[in-house]
Protein backbone atom coordinates (compact mmCIF):
# COMPACT_ATOMS: atom_id res chain seq x y z
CA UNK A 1 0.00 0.00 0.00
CA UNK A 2 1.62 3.53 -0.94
CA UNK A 3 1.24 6.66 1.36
CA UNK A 4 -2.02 8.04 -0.50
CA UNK A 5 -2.88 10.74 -1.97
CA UNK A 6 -1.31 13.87 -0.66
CA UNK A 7 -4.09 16.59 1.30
CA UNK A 8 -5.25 18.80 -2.02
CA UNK A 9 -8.30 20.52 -1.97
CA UNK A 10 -10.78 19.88 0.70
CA UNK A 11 -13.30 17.49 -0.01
CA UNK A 12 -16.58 18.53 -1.25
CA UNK A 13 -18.10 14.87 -2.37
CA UNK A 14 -17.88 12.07 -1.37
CA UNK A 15 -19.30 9.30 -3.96
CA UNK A 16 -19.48 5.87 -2.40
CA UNK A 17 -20.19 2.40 -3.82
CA UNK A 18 -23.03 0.52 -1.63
CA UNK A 19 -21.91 -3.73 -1.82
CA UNK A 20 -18.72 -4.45 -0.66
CA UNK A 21 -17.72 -0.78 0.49
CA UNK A 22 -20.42 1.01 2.56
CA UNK A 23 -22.06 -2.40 3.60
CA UNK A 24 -20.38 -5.16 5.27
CA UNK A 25 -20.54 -8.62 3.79
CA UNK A 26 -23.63 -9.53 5.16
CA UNK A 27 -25.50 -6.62 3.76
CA UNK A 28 -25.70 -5.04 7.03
CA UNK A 29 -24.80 -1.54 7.35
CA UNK A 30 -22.44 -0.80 10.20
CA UNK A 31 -23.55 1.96 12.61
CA UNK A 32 -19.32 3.80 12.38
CA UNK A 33 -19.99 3.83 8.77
CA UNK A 34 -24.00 5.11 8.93
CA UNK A 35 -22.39 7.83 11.72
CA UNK A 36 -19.80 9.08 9.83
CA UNK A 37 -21.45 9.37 6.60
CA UNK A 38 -23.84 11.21 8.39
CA UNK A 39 -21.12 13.20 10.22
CA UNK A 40 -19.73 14.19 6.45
CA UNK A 41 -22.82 15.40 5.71
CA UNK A 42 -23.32 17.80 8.44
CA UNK A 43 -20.02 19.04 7.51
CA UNK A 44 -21.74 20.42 4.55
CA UNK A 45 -20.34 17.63 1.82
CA UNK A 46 -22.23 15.65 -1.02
CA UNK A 47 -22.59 12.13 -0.11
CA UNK A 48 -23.64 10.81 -3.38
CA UNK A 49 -23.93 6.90 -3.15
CA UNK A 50 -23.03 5.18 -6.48
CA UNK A 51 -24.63 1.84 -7.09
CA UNK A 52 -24.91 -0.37 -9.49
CA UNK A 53 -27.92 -1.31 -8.01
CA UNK A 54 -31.11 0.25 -9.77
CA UNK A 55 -33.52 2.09 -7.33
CA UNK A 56 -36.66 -0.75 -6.74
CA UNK A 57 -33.20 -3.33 -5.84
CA UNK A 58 -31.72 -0.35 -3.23
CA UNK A 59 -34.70 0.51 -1.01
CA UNK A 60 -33.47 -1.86 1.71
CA UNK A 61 -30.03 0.61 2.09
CA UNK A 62 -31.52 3.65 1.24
CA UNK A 63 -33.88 2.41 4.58
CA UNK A 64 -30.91 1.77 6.45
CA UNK A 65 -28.52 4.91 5.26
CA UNK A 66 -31.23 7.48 6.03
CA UNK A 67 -29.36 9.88 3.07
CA UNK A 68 -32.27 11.55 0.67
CA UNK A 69 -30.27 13.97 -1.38
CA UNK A 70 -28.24 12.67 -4.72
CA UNK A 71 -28.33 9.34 -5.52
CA UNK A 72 -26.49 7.46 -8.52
CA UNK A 73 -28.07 4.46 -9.88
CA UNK A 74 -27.51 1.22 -12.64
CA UNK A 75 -24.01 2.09 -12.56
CA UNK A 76 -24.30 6.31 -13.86
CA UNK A 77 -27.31 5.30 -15.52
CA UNK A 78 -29.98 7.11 -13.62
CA UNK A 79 -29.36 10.09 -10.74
CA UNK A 80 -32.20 11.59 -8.65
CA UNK A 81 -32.19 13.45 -5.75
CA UNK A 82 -34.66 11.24 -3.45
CA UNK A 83 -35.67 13.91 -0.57
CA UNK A 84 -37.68 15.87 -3.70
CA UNK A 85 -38.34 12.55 -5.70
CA UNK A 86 -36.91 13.98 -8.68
CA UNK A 87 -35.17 12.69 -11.60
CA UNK A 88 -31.82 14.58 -12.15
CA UNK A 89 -30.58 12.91 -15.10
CA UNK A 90 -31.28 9.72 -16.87
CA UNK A 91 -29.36 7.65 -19.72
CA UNK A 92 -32.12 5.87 -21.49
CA UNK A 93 -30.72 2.91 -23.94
CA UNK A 94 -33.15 3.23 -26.94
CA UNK A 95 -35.58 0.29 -27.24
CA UNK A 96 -34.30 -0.75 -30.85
CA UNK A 97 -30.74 -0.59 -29.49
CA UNK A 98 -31.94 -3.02 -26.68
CA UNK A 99 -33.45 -5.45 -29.55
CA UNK A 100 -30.21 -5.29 -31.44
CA UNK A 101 -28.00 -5.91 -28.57
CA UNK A 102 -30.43 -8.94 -27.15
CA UNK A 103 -30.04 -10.65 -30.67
CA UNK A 104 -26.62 -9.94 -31.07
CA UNK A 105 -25.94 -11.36 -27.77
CA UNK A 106 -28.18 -14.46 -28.32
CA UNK A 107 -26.20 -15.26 -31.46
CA UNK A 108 -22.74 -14.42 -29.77
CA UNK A 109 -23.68 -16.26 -26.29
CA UNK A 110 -26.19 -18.98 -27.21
CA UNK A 111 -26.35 -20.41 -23.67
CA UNK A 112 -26.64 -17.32 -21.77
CA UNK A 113 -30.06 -15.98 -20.01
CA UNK A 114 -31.05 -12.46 -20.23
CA UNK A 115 -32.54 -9.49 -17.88
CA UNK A 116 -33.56 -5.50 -18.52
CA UNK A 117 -33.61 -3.52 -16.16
CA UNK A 118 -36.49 -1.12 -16.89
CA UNK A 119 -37.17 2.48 -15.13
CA UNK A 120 -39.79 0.53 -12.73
CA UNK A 121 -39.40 -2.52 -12.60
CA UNK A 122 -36.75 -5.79 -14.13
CA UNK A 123 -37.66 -8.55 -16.72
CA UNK A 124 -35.70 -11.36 -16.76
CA UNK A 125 -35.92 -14.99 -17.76
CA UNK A 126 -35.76 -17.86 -16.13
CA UNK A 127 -32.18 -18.50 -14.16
CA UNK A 128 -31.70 -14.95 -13.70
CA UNK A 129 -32.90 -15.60 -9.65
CA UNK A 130 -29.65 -17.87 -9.59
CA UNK A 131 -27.27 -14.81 -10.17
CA UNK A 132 -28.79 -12.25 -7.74
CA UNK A 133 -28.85 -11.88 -3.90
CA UNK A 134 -32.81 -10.09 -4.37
CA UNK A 135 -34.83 -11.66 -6.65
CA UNK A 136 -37.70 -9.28 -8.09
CA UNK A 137 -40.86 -9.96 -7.82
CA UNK A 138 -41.80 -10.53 -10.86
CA UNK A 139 -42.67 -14.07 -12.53
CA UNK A 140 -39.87 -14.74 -15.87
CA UNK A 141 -40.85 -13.73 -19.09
CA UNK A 142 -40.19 -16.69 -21.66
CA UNK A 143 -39.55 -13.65 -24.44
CA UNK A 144 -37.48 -10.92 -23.72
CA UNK A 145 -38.09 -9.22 -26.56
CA UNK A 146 -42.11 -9.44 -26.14
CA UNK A 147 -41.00 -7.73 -22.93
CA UNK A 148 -39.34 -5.06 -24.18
CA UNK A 149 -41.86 -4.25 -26.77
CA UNK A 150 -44.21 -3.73 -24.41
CA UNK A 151 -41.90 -1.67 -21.84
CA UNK A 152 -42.05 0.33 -24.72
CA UNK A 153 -45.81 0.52 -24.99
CA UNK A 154 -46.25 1.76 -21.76
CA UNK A 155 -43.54 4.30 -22.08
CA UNK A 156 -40.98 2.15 -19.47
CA UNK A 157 -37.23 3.75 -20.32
CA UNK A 158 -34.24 0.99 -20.59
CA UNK A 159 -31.67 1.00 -17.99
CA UNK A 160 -29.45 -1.80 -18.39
CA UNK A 161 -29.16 -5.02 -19.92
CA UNK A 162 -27.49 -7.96 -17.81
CA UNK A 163 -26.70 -11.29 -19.42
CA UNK A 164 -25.61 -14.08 -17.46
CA UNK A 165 -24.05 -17.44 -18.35
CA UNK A 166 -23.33 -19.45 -15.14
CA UNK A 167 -20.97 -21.96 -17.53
CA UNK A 168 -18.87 -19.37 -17.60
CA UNK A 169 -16.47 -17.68 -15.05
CA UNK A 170 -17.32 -14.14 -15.06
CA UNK A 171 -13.80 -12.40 -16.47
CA UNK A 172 -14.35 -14.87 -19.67
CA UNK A 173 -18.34 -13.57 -19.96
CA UNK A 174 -17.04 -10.21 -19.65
CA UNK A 175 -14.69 -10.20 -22.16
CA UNK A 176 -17.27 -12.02 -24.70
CA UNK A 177 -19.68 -9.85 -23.89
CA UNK A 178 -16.53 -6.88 -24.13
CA UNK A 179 -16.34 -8.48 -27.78
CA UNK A 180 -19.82 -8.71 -29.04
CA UNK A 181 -21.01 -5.14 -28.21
CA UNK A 182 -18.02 -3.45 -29.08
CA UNK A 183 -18.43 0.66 -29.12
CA UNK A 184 -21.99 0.37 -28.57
CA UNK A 185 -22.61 -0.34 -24.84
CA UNK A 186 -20.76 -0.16 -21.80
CA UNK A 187 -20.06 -3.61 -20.43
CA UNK A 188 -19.24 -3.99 -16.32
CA UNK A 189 -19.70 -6.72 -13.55
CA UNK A 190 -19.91 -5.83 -9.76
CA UNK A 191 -18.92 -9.10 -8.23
CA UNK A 192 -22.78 -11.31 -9.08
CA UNK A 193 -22.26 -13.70 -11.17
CA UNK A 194 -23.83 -11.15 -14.19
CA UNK A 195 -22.70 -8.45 -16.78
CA UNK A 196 -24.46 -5.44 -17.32
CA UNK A 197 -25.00 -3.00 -19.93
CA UNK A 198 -25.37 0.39 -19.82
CA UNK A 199 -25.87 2.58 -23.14
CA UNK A 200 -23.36 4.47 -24.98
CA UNK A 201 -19.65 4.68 -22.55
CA UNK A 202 -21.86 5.49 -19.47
CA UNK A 203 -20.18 4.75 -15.76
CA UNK A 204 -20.55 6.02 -12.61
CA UNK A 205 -18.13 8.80 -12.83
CA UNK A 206 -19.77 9.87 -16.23
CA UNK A 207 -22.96 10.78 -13.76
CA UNK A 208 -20.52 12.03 -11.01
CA UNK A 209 -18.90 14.56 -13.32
CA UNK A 210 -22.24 15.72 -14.42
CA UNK A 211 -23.17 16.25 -11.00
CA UNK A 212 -20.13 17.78 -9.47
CA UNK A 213 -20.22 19.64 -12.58
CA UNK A 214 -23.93 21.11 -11.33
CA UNK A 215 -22.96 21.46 -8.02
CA UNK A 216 -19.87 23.67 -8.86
CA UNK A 217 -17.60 20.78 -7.42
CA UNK A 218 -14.13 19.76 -9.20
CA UNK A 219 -12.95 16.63 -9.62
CA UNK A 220 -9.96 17.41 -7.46
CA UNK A 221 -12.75 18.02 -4.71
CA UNK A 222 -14.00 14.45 -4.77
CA UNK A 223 -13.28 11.25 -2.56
CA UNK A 224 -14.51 7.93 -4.51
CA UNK A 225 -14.80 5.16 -2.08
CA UNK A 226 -15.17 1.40 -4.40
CA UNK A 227 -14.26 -2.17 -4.33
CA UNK A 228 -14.92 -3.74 -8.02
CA UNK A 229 -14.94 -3.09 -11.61
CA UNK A 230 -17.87 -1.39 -11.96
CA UNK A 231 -16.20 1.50 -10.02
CA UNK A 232 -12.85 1.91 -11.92
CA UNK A 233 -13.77 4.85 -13.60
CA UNK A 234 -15.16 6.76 -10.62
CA UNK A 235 -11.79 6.02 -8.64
CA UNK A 236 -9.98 7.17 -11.30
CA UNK A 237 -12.01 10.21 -12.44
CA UNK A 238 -11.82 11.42 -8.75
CA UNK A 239 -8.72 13.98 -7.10
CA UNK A 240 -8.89 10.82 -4.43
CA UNK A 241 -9.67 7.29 -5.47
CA UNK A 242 -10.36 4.85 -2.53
CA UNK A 243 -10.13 1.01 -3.01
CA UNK A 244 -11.08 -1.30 -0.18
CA UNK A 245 -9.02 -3.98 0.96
CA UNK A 246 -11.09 -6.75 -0.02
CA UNK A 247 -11.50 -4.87 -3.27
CA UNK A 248 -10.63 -6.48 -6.69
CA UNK A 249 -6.83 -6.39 -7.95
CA UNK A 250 -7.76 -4.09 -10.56
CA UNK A 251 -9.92 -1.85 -8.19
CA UNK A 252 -6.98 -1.57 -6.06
CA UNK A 253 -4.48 -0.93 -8.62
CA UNK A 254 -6.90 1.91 -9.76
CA UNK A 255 -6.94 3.96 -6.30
CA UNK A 256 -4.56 6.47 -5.03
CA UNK A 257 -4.68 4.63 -1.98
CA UNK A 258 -5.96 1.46 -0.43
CA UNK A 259 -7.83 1.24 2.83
CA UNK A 260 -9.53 -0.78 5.32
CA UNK A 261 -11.96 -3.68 4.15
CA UNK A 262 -15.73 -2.93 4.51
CA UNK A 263 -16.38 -5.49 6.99
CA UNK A 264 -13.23 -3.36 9.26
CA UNK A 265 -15.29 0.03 8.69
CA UNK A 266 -12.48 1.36 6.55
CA UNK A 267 -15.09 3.50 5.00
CA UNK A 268 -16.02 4.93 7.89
CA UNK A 269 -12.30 5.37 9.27
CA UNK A 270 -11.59 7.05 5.92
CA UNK A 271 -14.09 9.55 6.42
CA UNK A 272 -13.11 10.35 9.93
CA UNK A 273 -9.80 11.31 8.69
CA UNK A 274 -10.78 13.33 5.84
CA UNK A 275 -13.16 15.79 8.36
CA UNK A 276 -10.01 16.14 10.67
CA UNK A 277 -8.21 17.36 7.88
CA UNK A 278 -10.47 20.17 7.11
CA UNK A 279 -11.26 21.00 11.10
């Protein structure tokens, strides 16, 4: 572990990931870490949580975590600020893009199952409730296409596609997937067993920059707090990039600096030392 970053600008944002950084690996959510985040934001910063999660699958935290300003959600895909219920931003993949990219895929990955997540709610087929820890409550669809036809019918915006193959380890599914879709989607995992698809190059930090950009916030002002792939570009984009200990090899080779593991409350102990810098 290097010496981290060296004390810049004081920190106006903080964006953290949600699974394997703010919550411990049980899904609880530590009372240090719920304190200090709250502790951060009496001090007048932006904690932004940045999930891959969409918003019907993060309820339980957002419960727990008790923050209702900015939220980032389905990986940069959709932000909203939750105390006003409002939609700041949304990247919508265009239903005919979804179509192309499900038959592409289909061709490309004959064995693989399928899921969209949709501004409301998620279709998926059957195996999808193998890959994730929260299962929708929806029944499968047997045509995912039907589905998004009529998503599209009732004016229900695309998210993200996920496609998971559970013959495959996920770095090889990622890398087909990486193939297939080329330029026209932005592939990521997040440590389930799925990949997911987000339109255009859209990440976290693509919604992050937008935001800090709103807020009159520089990069340089921003602490990104991650543990997996899905939060590479938000650890790089920001003046301080935080892996986890128990964070992937190429989320830690990402960060300025490496901390404690989210079942130690590094988060919170990272925190705690960024509001003594500024006292």
């Amino acid at each position: 572990m290097d010496a981290g970053p060296s004390v810049g600008s004081p920190i106006r944002m903080i964006a953290t990931d949600i699974d394997g950084t703010m919550l411990r690996s049980d899904g609880s959510l530590s009372p240090r870490v719920k304190e200090a985040l709250g502790r951060a934001v009496e001090a007048g910063i932006h904690v932004v949580p940045a999930t891959g999660r969409p918003l019907m699958i993060a309820r339980d935290v957002i419960r727990q975590v008790e923050l209702d300003h900015f939220w980032v959600f389905a990986n940069g895909a959709v932000t909203r600020h939750l105390g006003r219920d409002e939609l700041i931003r949304g990247f919508w993949m265009d239903h005919h893009v979804a179509r192309d990219l499900l038959d592409l895929l289909r061709q490309r990955l004959p064995r693989a199952g399928f899921a969209l997540e949709l501004e409301h709610e998620v279709a998926f087929e059957v195996g999808f409730e193998r890959v994730v820890p929260i299962v929708p409550d929806q029944e499968p669809v047997d045509d995912l296409v039907a589905a998004l036809d009529e998503s599209a019918a009732h004016w229900q915006r695309v998210q993200k596609i996920l496609v998971y193959d559970l013959s495959l380890e996920i770095d090889e599914l990622f890398a087909r997937v990486s193939a297939a879709v080329g330029d026209r989607a932005a592939p990521s995992f997040s440590g389930l067993d799925f990949v997911e698809l987000a339109v255009g190059r859209v990440t976290k930090a693509t919604a992050l920059e937008l935001l800090a950009r709103d807020l009159g916030i520089e990069a340089d002002e921003v602490a990104s707090f991650g543990d997996n792939h899905n939060d590479l570009a938000m650890l790089r984009w920001a003046g301080r990039g935080y892996a986890m200990a128990n964070a992937t090899d190429d989320a830690r080779a990402m960060a300025d600096e490496v901390i404690g593991a989210n079942d130690d409350d590094g988060l919170a102990v990272k925190i705690e030392e960024l509001l003594a810098e500024d006292r």
